[in-house]
PDB file of N, CA and C in Angstrom:
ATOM      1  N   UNK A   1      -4.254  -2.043 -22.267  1.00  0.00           N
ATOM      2  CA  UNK A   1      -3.159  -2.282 -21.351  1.00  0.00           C
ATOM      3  C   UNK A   1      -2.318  -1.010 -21.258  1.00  0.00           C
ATOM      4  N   UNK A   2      -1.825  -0.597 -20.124  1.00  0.00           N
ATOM      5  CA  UNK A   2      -1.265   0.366 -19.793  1.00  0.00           C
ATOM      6  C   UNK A   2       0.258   0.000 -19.727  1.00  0.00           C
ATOM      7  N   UNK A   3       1.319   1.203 -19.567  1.00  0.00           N
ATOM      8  CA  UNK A   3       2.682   0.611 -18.747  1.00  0.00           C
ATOM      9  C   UNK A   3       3.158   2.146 -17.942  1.00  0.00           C
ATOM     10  N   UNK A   4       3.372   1.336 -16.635  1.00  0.00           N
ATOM     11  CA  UNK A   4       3.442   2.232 -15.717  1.00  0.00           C
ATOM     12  C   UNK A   4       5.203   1.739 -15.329  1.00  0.00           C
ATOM     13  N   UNK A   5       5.617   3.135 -14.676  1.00  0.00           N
ATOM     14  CA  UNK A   5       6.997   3.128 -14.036  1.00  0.00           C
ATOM     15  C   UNK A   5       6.903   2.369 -12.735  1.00  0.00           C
ATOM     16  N   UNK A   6       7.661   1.911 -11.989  1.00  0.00           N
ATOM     17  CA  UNK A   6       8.013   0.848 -10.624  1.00  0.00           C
ATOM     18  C   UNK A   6       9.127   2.299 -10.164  1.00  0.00           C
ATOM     19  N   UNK A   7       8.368   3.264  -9.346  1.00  0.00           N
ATOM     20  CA  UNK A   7       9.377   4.273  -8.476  1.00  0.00           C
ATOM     21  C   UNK A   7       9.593   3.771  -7.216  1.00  0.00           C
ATOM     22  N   UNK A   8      11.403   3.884  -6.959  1.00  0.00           N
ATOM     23  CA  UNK A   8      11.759   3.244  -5.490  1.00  0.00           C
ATOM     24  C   UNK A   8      11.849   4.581  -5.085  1.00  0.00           C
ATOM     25  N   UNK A   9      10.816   4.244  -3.320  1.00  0.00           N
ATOM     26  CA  UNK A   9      11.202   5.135  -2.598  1.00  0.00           C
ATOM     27  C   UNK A   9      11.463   4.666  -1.253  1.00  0.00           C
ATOM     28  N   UNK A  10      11.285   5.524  -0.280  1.00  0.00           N
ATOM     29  CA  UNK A  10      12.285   5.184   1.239  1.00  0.00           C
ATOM     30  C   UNK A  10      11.217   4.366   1.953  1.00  0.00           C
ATOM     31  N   UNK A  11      10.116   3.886   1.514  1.00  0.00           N
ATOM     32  CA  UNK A  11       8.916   3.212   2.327  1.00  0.00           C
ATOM     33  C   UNK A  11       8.608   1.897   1.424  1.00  0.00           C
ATOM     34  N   UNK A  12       9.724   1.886   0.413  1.00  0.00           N
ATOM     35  CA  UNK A  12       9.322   0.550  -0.602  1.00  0.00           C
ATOM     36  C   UNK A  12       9.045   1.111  -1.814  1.00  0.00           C
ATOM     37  N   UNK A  13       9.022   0.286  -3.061  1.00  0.00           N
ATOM     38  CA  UNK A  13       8.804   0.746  -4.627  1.00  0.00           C
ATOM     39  C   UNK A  13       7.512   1.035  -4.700  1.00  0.00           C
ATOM     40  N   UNK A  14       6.853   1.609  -5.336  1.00  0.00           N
ATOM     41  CA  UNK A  14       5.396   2.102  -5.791  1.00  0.00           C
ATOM     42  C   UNK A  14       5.229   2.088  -7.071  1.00  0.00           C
ATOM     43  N   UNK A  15       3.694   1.732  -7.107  1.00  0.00           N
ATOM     44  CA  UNK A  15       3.076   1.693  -8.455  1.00  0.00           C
ATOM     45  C   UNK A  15       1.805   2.700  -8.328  1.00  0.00           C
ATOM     46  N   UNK A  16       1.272   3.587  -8.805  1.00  0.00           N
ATOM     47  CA  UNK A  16       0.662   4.343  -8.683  1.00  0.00           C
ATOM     48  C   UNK A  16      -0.307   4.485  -9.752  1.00  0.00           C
ATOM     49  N   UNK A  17      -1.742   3.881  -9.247  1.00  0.00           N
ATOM     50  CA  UNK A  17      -2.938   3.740 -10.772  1.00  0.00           C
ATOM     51  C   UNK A  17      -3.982   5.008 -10.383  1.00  0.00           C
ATOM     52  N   UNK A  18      -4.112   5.505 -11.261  1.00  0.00           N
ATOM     53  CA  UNK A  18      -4.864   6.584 -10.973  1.00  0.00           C
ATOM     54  C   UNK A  18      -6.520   7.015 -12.461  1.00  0.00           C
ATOM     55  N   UNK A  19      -7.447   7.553 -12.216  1.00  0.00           N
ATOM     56  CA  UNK A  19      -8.364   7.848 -13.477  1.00  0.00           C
ATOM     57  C   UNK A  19      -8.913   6.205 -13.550  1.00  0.00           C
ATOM     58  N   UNK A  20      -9.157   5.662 -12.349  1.00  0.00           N
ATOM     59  CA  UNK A  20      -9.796   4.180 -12.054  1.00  0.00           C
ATOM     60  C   UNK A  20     -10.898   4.561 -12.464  1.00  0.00           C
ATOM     61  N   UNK A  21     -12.030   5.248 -12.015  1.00  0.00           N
ATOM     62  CA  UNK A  21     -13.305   5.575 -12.163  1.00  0.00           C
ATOM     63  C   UNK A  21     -14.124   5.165 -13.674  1.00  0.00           C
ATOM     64  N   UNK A  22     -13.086   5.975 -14.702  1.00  0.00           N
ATOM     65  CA  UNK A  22     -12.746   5.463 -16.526  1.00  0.00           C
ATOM     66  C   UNK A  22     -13.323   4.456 -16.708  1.00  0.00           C
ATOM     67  N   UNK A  23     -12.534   3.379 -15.901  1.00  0.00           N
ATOM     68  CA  UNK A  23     -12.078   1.924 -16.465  1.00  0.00           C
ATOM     69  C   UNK A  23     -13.112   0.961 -15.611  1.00  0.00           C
ATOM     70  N   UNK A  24     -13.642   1.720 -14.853  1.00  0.00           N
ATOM     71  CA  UNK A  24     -15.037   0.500 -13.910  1.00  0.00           C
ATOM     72  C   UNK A  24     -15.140   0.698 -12.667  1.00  0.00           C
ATOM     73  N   UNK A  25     -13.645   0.947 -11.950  1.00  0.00           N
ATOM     74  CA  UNK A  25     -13.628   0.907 -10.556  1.00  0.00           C
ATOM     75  C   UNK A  25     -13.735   2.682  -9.531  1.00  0.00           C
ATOM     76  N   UNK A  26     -14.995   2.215  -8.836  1.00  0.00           N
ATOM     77  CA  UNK A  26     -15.697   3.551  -8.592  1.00  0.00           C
ATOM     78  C   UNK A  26     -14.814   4.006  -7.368  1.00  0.00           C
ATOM     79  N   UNK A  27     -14.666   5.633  -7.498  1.00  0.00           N
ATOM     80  CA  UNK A  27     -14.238   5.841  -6.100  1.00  0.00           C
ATOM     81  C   UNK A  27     -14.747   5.330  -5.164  1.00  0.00           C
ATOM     82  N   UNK A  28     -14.368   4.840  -3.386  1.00  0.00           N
ATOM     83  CA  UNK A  28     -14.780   4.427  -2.470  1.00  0.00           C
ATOM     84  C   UNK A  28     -15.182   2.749  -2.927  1.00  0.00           C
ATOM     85  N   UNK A  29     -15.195   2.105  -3.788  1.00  0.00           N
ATOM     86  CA  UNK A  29     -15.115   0.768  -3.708  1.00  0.00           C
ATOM     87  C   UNK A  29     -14.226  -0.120  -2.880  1.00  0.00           C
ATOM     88  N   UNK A  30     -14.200  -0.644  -2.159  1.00  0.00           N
ATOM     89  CA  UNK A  30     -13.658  -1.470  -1.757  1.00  0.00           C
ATOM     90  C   UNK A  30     -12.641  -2.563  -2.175  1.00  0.00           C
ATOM     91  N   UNK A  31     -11.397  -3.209  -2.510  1.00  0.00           N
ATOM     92  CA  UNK A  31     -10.787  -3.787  -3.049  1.00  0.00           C
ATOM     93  C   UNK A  31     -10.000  -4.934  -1.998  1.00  0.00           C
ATOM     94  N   UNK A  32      -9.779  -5.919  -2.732  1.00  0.00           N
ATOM     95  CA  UNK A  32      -8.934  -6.848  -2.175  1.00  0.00           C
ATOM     96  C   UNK A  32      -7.221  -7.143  -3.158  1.00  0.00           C
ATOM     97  N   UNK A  33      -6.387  -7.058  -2.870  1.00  0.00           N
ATOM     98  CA  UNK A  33      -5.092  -7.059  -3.695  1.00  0.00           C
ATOM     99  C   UNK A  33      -4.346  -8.282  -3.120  1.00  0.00           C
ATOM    100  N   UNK A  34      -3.698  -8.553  -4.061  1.00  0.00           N
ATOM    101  CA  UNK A  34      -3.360 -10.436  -4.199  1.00  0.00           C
ATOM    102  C   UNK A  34      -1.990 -10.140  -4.581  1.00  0.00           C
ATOM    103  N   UNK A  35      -0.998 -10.941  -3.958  1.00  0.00           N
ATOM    104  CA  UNK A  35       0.455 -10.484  -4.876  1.00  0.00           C
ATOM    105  C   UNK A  35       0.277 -11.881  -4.904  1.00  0.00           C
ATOM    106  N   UNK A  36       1.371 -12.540  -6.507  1.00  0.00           N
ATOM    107  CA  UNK A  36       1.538 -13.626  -7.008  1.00  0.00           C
ATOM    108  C   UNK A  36       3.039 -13.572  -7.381  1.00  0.00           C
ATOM    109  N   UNK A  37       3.560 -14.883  -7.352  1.00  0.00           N
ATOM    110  CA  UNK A  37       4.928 -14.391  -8.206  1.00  0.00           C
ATOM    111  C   UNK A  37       5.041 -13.701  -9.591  1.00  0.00           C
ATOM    112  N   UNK A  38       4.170 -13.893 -10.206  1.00  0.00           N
ATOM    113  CA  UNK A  38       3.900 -13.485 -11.385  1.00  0.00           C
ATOM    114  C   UNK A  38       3.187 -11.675 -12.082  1.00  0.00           C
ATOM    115  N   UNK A  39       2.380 -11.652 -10.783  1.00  0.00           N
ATOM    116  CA  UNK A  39       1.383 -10.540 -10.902  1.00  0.00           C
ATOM    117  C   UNK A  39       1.061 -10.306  -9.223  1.00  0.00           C
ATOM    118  N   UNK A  40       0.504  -9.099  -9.457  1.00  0.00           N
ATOM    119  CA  UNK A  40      -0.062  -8.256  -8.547  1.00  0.00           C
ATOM    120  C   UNK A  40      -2.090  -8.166  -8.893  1.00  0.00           C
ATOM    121  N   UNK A  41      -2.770  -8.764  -8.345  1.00  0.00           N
ATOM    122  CA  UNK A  41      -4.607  -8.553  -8.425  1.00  0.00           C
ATOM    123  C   UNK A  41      -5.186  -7.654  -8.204  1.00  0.00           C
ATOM    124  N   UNK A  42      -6.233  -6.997  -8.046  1.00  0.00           N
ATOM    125  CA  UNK A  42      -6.873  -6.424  -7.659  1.00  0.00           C
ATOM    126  C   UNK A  42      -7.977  -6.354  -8.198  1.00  0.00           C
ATOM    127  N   UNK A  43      -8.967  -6.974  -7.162  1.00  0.00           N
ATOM    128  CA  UNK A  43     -10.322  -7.088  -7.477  1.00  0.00           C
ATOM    129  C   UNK A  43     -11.278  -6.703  -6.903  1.00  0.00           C
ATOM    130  N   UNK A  44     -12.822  -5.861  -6.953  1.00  0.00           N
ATOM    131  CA  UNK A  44     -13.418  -5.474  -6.225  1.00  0.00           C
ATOM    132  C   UNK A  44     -14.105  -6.276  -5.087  1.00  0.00           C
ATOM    133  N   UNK A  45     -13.689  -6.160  -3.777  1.00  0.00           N
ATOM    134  CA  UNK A  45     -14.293  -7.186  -2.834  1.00  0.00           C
ATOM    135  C   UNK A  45     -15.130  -6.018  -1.729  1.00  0.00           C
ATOM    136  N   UNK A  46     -16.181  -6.354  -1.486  1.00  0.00           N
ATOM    137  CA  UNK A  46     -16.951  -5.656  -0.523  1.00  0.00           C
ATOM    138  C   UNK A  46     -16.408  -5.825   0.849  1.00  0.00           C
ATOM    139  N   UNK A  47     -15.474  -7.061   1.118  1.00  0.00           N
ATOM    140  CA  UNK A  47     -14.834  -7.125   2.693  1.00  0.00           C
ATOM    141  C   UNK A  47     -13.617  -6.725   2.326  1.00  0.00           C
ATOM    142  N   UNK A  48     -12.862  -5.919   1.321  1.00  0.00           N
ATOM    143  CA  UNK A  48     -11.608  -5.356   1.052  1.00  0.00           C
ATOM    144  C   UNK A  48     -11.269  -4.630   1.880  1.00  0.00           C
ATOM    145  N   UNK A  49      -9.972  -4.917   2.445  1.00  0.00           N
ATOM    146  CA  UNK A  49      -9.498  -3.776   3.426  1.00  0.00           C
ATOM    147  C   UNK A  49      -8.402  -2.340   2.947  1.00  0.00           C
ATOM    148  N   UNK A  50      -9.093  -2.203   1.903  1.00  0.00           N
ATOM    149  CA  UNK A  50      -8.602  -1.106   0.873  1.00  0.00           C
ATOM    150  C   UNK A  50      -9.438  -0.624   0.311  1.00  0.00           C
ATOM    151  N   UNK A  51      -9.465   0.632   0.339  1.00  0.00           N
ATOM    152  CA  UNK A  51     -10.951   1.523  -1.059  1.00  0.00           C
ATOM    153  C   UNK A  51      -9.934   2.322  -2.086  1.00  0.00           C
ATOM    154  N   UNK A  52     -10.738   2.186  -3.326  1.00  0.00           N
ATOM    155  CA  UNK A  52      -9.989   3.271  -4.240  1.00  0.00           C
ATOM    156  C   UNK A  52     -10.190   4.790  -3.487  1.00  0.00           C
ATOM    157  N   UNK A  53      -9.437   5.863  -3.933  1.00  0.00           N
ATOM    158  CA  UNK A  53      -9.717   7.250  -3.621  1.00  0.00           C
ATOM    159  C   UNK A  53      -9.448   8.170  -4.204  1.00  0.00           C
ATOM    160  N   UNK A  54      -9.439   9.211  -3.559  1.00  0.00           N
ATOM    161  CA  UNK A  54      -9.208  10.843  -4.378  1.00  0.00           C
ATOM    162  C   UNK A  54      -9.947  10.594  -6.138  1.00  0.00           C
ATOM    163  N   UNK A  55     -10.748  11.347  -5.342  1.00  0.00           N
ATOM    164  CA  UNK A  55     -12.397  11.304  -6.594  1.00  0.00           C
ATOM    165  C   UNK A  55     -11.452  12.796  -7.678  1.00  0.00           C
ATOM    166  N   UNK A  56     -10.526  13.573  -6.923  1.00  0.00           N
ATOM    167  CA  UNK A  56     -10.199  14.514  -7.699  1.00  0.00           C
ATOM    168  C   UNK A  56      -9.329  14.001  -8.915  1.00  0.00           C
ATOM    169  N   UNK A  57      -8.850  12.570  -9.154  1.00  0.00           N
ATOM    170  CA  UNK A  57      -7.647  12.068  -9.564  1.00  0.00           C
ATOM    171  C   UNK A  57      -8.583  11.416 -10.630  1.00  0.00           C
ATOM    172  N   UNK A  58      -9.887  11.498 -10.087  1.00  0.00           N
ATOM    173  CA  UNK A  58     -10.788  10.275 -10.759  1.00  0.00           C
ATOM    174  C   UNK A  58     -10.992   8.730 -10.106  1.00  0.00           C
ATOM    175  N   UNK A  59     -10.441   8.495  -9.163  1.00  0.00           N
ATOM    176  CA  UNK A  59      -9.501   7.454  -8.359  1.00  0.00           C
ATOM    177  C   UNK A  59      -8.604   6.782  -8.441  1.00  0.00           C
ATOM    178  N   UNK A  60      -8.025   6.523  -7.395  1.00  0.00           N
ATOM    179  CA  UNK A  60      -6.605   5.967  -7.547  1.00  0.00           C
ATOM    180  C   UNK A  60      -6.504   4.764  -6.542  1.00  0.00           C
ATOM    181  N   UNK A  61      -5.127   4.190  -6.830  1.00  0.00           N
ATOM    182  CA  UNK A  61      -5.009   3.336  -5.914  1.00  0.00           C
ATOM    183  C   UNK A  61      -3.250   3.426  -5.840  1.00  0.00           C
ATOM    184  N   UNK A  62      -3.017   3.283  -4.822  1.00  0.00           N
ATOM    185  CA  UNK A  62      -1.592   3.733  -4.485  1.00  0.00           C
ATOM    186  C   UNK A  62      -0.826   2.149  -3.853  1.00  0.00           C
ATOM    187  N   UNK A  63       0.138   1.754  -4.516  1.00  0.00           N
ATOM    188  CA  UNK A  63       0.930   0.257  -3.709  1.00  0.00           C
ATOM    189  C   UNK A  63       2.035   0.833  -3.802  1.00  0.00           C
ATOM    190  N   UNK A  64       2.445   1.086  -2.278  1.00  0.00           N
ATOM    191  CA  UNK A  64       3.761   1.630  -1.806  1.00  0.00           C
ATOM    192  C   UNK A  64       4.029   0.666  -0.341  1.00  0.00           C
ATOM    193  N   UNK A  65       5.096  -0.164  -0.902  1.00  0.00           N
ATOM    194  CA  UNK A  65       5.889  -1.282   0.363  1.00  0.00           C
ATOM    195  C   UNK A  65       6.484  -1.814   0.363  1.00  0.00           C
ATOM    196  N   UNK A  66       7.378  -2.672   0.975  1.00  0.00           N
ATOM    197  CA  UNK A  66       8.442  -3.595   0.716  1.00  0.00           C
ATOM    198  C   UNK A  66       8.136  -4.726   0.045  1.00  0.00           C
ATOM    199  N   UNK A  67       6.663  -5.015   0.190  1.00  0.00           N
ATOM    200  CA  UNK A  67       5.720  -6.165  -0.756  1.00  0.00           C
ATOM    201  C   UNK A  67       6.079  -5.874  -1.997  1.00  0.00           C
ATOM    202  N   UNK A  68       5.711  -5.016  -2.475  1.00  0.00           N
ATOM    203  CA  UNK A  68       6.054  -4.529  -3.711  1.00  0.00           C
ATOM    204  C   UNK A  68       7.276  -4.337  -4.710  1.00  0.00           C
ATOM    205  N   UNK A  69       8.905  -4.174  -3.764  1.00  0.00           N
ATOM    206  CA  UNK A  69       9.985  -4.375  -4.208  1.00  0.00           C
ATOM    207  C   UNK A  69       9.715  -5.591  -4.185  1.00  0.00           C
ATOM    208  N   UNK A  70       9.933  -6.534  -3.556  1.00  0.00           N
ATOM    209  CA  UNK A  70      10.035  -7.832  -3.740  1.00  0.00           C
ATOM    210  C   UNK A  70       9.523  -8.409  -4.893  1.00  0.00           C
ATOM    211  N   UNK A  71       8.180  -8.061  -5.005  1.00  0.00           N
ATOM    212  CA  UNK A  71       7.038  -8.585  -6.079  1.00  0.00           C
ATOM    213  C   UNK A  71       7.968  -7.880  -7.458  1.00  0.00           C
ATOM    214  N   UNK A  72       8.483  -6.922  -7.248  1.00  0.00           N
ATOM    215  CA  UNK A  72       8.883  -6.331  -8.712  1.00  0.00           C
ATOM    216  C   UNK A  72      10.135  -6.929  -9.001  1.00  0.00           C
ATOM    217  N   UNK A  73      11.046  -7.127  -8.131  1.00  0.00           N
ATOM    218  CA  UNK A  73      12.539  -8.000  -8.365  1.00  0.00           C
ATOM    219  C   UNK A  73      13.598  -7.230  -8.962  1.00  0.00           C
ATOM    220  N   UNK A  74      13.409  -5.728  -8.637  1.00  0.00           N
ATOM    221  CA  UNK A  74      14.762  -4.986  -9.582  1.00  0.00           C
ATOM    222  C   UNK A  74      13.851  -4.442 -11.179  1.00  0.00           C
ATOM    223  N   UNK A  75      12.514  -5.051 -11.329  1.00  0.00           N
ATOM    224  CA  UNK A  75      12.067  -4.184 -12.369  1.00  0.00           C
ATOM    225  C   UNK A  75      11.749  -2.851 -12.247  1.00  0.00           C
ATOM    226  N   UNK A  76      11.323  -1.849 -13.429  1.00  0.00           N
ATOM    227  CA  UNK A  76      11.823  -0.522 -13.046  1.00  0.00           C
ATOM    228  C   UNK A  76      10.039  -0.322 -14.042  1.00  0.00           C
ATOM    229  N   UNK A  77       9.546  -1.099 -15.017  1.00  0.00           N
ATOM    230  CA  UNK A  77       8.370  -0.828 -15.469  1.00  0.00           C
ATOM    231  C   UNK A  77       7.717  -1.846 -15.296  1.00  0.00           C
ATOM    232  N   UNK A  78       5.943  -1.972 -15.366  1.00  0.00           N
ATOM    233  CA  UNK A  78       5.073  -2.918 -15.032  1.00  0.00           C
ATOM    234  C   UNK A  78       3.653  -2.477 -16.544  1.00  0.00           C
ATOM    235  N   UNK A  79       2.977  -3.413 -16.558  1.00  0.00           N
ATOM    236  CA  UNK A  79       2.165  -3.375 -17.354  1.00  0.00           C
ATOM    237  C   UNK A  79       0.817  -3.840 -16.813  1.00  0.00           C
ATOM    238  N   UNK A  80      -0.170  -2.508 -16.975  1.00  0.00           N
ATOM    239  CA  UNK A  80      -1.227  -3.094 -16.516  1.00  0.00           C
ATOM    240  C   UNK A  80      -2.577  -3.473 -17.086  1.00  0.00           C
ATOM    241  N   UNK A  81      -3.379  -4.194 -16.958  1.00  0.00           N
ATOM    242  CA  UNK A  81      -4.265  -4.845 -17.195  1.00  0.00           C
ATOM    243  C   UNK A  81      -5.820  -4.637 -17.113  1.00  0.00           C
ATOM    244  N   UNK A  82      -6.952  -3.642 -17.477  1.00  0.00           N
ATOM    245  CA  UNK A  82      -7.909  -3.697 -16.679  1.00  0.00           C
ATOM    246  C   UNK A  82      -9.264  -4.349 -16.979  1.00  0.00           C
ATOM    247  N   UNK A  83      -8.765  -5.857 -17.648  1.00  0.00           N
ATOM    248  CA  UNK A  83     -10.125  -6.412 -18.418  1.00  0.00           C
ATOM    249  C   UNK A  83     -10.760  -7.485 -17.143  1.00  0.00           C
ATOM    250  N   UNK A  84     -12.015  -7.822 -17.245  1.00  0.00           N
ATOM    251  CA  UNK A  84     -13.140  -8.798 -16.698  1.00  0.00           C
ATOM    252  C   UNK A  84     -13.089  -8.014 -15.115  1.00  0.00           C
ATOM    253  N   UNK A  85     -13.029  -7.086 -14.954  1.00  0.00           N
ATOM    254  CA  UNK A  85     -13.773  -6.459 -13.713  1.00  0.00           C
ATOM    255  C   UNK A  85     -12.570  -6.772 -12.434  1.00  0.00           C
ATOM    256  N   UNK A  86     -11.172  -6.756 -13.113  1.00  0.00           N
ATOM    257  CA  UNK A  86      -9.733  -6.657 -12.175  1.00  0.00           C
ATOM    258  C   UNK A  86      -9.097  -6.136 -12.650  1.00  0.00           C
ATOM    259  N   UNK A  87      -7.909  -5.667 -12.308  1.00  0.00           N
ATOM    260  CA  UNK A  87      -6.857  -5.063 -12.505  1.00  0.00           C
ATOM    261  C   UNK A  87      -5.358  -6.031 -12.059  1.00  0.00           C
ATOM    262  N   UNK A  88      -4.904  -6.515 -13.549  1.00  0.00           N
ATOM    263  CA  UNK A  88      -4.018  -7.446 -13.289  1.00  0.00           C
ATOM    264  C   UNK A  88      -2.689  -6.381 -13.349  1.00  0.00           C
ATOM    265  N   UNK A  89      -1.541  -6.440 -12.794  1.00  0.00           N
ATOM    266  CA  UNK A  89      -0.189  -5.989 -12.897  1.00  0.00           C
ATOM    267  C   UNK A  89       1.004  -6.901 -12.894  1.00  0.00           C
ATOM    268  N   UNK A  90       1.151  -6.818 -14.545  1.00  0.00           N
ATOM    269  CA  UNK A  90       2.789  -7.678 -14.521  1.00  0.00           C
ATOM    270  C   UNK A  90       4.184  -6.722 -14.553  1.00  0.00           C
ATOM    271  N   UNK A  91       5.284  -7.595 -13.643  1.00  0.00           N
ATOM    272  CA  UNK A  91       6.382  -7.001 -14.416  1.00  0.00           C
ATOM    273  C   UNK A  91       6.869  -7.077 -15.651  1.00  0.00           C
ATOM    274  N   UNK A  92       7.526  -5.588 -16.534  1.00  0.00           N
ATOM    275  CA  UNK A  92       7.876  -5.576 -17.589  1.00  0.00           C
ATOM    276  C   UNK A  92       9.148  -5.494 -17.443  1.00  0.00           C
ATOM    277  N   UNK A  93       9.989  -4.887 -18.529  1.00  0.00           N
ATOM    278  CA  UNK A  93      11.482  -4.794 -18.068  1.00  0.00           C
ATOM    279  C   UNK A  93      12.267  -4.265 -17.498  1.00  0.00           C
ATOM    280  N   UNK A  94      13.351  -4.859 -16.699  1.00  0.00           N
ATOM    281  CA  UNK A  94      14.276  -3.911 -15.439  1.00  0.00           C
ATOM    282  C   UNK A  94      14.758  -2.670 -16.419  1.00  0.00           C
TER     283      UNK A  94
END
C-alpha cells in the first residue's frame, strides 16, 4: 500500500499514480475508474475509456477533476491499494 498527496489545483484536486508497469498494469492498457463514496477503482477493462501512459514514467495514470475534490471531501492524503489485479484508492487524513 502506498500514500499519496490529494494536490488542489485550478481544474480540480489530483491524484497522480505513476511506475504502474511495476505493479501489473501495462502501459497502453485500457482502464475503467469507478468513484464510490468510499474509494476511487480502477480496473483493467478492454472497453475503458482511459489507457495508462507515458512508458517514460513507467506508466501513469493521472485523476485531475472536480470528481475528485468531491470524492476526497477536504482530504489532503489518500492511500493506495494495488492487490487482485485493481487499484483501490481510499481517503486518508485531511
Amino acid at each position: 500500500m502506498n500514500n499519496l498527496i490529494i494536490r488542489d489545483t485550478s481544474k480540480g484536486s489530483r491524484i497522480f499514480l505513476e511506475a504502474l508497469a511495476a505493479k501489473g498494469f501495462a502501459v497502453g492498457a485500457a482502464i475503467a475508474i469507478e468513484y464510490t463514496s468510499e474509494s476511487i477503482v480502477i480496473t483493467r477493462d478492454p472497453e475503458g475509456k482511459r489507457k495508462i501512459s507515458s512508458p517514460s514514467h513507467g506508466g501513469v495514470i493521472d485523476l485531475q477533476s472536480n470528481k475528485v475534490t468531491k470524492w476526497a471531501q477536504g482530504a489532503t492524503r489518500a492511500s493506495v491499494d494495488y492487490s487482485g489485479g485493481s487499484i483501490v484508492i481510499t481517503r486518508g487524513n485531511a
